[in-house]
Every structure is written in structure tokens, then in C-alpha cells.
N, C-alpha and C. Protein backbone atom coordinates (compact mmCIF):
# COMPACT_ATOMS: atom_id res chain seq x y z
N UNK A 1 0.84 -1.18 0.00
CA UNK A 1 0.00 0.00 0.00
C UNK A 1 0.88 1.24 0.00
N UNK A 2 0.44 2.23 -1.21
CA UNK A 2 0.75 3.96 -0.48
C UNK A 2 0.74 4.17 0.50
N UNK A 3 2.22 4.82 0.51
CA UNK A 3 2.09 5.74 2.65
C UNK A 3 0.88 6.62 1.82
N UNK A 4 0.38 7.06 3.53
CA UNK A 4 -0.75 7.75 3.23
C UNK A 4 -0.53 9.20 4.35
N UNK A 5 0.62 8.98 4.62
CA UNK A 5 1.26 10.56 5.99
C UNK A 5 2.40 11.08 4.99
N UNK A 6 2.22 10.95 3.53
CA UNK A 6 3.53 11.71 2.90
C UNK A 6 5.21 11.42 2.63
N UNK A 7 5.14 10.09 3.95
CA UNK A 7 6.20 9.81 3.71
C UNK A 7 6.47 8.78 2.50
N UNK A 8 7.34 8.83 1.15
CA UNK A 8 7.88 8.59 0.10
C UNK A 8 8.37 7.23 0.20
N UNK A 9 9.47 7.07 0.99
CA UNK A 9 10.16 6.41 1.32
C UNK A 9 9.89 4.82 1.14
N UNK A 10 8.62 4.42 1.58
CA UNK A 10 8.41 3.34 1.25
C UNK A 10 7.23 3.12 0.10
N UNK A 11 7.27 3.95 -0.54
CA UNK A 11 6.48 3.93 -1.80
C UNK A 11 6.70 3.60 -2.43
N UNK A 12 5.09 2.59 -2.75
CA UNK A 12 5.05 1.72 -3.60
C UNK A 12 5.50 1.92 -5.08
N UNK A 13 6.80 1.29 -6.00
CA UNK A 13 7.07 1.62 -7.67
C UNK A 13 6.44 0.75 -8.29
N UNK A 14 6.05 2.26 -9.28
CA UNK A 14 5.28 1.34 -10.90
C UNK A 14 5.86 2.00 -12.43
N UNK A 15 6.03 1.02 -12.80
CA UNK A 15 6.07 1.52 -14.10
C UNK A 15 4.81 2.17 -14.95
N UNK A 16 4.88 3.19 -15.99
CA UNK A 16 4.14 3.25 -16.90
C UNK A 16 4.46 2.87 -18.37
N UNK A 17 3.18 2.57 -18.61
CA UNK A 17 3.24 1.97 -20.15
C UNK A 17 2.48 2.90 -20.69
N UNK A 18 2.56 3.20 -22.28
CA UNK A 18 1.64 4.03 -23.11
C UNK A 18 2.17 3.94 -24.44
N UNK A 19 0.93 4.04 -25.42
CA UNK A 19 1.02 3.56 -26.92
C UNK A 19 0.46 4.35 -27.52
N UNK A 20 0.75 5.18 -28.49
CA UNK A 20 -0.09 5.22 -29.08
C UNK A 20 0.86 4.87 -30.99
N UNK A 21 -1.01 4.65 -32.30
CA UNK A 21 -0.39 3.75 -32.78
C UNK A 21 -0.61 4.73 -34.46
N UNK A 22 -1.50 5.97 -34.36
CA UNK A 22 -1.19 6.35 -36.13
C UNK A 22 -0.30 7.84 -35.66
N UNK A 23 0.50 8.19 -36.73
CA UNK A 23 1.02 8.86 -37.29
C UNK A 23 0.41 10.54 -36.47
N UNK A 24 -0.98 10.96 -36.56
CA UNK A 24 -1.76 11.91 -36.23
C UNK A 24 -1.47 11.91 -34.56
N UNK A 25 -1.87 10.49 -34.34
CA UNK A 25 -1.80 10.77 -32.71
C UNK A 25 -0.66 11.11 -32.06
N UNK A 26 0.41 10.68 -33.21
CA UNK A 26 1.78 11.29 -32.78
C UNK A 26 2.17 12.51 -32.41
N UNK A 27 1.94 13.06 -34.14
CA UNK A 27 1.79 14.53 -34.18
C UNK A 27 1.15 15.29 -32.97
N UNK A 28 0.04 14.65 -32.38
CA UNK A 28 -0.46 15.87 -32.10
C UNK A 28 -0.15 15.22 -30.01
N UNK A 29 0.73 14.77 -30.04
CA UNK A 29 1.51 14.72 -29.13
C UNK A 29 1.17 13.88 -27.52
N UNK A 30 0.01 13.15 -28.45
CA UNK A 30 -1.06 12.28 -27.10
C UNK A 30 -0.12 11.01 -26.42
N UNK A 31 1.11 10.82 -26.64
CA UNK A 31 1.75 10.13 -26.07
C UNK A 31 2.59 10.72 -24.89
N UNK A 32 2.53 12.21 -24.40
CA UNK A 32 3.04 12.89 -23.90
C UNK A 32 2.24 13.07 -23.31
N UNK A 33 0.87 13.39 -23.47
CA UNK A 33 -0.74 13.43 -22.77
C UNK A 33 -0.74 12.75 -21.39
N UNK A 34 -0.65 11.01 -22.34
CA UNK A 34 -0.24 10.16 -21.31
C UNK A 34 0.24 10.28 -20.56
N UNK A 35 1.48 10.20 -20.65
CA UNK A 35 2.74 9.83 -19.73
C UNK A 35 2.02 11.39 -18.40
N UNK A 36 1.95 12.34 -19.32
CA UNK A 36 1.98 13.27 -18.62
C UNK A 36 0.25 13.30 -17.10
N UNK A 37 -0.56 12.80 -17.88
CA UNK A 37 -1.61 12.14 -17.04
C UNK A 37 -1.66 10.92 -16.09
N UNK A 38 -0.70 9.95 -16.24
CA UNK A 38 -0.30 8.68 -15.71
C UNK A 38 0.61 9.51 -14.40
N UNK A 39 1.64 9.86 -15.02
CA UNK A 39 2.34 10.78 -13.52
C UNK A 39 1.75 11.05 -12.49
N UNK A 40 0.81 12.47 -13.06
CA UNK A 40 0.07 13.21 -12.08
C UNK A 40 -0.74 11.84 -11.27
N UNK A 41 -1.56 11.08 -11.94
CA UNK A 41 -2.24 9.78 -10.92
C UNK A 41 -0.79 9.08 -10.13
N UNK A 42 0.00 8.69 -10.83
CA UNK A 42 0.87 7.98 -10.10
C UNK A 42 1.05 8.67 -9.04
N UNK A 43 1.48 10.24 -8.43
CA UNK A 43 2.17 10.90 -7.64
C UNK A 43 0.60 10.97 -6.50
N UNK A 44 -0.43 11.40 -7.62
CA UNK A 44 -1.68 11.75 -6.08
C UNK A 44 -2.12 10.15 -5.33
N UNK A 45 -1.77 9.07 -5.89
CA UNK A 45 -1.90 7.55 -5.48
C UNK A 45 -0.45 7.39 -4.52
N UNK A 46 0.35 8.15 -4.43
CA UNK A 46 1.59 8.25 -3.61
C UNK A 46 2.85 6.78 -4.14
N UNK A 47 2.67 6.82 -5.11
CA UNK A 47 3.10 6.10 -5.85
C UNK A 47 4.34 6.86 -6.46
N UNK A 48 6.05 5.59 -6.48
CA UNK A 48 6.73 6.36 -7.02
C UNK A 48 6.86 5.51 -8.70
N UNK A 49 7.34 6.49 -9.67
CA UNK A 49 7.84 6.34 -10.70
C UNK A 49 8.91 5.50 -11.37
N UNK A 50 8.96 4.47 -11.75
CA UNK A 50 10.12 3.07 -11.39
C UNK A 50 10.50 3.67 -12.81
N UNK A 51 9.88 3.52 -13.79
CA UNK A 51 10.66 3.60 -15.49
C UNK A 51 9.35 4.04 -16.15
N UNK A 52 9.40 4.59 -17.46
CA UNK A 52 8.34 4.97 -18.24
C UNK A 52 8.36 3.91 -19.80
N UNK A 53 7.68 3.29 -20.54
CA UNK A 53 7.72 3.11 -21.45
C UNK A 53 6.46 3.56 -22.62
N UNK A 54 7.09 4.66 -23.50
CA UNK A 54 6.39 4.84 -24.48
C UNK A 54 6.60 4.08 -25.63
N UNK A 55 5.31 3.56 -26.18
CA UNK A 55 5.74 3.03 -27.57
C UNK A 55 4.84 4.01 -28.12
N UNK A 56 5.54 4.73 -29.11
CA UNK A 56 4.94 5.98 -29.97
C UNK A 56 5.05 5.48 -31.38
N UNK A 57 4.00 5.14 -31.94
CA UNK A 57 3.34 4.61 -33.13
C UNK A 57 3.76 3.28 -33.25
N UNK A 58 3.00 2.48 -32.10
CA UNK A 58 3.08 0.89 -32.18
C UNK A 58 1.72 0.83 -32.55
N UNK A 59 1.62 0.01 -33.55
CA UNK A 59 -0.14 -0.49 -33.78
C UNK A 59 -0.14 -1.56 -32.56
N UNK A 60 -1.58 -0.98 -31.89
CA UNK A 60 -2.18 -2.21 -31.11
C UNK A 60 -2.23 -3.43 -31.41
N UNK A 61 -2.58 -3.63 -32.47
CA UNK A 61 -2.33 -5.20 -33.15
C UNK A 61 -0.79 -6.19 -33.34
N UNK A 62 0.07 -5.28 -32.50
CA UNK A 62 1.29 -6.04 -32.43
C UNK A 62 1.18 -6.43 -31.26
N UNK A 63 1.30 -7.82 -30.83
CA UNK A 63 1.53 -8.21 -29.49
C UNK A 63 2.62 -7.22 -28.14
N UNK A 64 2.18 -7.31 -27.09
CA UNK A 64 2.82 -6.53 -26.16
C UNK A 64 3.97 -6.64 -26.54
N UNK A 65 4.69 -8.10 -26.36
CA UNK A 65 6.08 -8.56 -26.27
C UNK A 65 6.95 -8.37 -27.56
N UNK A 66 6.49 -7.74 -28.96
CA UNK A 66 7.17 -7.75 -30.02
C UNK A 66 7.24 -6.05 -30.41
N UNK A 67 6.48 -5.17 -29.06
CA UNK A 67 6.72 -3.77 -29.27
C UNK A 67 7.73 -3.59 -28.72
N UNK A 68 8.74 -2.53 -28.94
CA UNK A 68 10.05 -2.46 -28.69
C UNK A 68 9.97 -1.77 -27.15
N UNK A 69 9.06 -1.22 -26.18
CA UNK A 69 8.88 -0.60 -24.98
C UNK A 69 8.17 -1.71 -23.97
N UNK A 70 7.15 -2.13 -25.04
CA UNK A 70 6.74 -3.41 -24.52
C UNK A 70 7.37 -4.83 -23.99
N UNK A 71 8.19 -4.84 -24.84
CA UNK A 71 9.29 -5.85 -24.50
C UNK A 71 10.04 -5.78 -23.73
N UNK A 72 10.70 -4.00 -23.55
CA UNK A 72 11.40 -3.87 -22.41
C UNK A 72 10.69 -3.77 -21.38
N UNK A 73 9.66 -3.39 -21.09
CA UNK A 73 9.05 -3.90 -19.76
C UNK A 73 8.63 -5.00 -19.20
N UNK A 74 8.58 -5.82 -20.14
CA UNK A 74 8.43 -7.75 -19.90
C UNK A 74 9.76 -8.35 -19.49
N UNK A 75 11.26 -7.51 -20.08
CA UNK A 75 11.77 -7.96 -19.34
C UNK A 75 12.72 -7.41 -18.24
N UNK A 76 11.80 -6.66 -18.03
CA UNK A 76 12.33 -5.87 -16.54
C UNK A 76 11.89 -6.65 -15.66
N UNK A 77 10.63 -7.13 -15.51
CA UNK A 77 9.97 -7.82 -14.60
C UNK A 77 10.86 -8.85 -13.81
């Protein structure tokens, strides 16, 4: 569990994951959206920040493990 008195220290780490998969969504910078929305929850859940992985224009239709962010987080585990 999140400390819940502020103290950091033993806070719980997570990684984030985020995809996005045409060309447009790139452009218009929704992979940054993410990350940047995932944070803010991660930090008010008192949660710390272990690694980030963006895969920026992975089609969903590629399995987790054969996206190049995806993979590295399978084998971080």
C-alpha cells in the first residue's frame, strides 16, 4: 500500500506503459498526454515512478512482447 502521511520512502514503484499507434496521434503529441496524465495519478496515489515506457506509433495489433517498450518492460519484470 501507499504511505498515506507523505512519507515517500516506502512507496510503492510502478512503471508506466503508453502507446499510441497512427502517425496523427503522434503529431499531435497524445503520447506525452499520457505519460503526462499517468504521472500526475501515479504521484496523487503516492506512488513512485520506477521507469516509463512509451511506444509511440506501435499499432495495437502487435503483441505486447514484439513492441520495442513493450518488451522492455516484460523484461524488466
Amino acid at each position: 500500500m501507499p504511505s498515506t502521511n507523505g512519507d515517500t520512502t516506502n512507496a510503492e514503484r510502478v512503471a508506466l506503459y503508453m502507446r499510441v499507434s497512427s502517425e496523427e496521434q503522434r503529431d499531435a503529441g497524445t503520447i506525452q498526454m499520457q505519460s503526462d496524465s499517468l504521472t500526475r495519478r501515479a504521484a496523487a496515489c503516492g506512488f513512485e515512478v520506477a521507469e516509463v515506457y512509451p511506444d509511440d506509433g506501435v499499432s495495437g495489433a502487435i503483441p505486447l512482447h514484439e513492441r520495442p517498450e513493450g518488451r522492455r518492460l516484460l523484461e524488466s519484470r
